[in-house]
Protein backbone atom coordinates (compact mmCIF):
# COMPACT_ATOMS: atom_id res chain seq x y z
CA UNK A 1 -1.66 -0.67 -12.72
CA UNK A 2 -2.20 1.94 -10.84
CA UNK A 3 -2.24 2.52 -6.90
CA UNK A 4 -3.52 5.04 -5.12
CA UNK A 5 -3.52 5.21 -1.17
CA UNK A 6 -5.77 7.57 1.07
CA UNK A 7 -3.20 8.53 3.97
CA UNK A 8 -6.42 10.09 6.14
CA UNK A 9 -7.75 6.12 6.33
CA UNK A 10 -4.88 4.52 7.00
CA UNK A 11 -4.29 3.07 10.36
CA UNK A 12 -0.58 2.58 10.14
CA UNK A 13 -1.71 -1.54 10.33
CA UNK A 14 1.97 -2.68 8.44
CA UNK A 15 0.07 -4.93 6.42
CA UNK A 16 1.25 -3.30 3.01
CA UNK A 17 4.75 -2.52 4.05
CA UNK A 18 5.23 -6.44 4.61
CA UNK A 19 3.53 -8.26 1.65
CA UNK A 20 4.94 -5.32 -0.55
CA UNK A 21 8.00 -3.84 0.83
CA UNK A 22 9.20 -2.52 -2.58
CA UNK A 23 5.63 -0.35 -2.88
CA UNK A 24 4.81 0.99 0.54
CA UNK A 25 6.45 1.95 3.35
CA UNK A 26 5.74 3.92 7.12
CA UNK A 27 6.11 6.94 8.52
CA UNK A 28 8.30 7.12 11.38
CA UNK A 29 6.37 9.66 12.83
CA UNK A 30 3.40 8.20 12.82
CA UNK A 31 3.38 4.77 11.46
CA UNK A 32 1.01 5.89 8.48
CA UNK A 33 1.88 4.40 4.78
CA UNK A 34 3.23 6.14 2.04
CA UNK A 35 3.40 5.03 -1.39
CA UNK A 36 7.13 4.55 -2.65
CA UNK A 37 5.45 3.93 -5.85
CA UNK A 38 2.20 4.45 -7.82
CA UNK A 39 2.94 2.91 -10.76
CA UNK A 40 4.59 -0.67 -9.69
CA UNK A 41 6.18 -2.93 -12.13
CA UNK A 42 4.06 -5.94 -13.71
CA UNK A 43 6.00 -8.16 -11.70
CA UNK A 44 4.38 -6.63 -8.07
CA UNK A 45 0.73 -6.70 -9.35
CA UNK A 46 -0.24 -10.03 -7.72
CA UNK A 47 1.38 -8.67 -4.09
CA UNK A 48 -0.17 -5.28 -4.48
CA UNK A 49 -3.23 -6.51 -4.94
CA UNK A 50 -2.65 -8.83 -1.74
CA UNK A 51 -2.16 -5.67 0.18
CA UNK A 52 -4.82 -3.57 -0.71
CA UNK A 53 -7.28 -6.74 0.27
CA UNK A 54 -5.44 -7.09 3.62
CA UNK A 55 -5.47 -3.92 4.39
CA UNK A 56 -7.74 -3.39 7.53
CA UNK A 57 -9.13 0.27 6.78
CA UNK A 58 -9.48 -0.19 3.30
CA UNK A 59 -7.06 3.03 2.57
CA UNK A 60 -5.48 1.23 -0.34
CA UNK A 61 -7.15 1.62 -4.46
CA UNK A 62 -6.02 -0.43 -7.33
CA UNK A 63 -6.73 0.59 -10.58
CA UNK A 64 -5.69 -1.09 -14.05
């Protein structure tokens, strides 16, 4: 797996950082997300994927 995140769509929303914690994270700045990750272990898939389908502007790819 493989995720990518497009910082100029994000909306700083926090919907990542809480159902993956261990993956993404926010600026203080600015409240935008930043990938701690972009190659998460096997065992995150499922809440990654919960993420990028909450996520409100759509900022967040998975690929396999």
């Amino acid at each position: 797996m493989r995720v990518i995140l497009d910082q100029d769509k994000c909306v700083g929303s926090g919907q990542c950082v809480m159902t993956a914690p261990e993956v993404f994270d926010q600026r203080d700045e600015d409240g935008i997300a930043v990938l701690l990750t972009t190659a998460p272990d096997t065992g995150q898939t499922d809440v990654v994927r919960e993420a990028a389908a909450l996520c409100p502007a759509l900022a967040i790819t998975v690929r396999e």
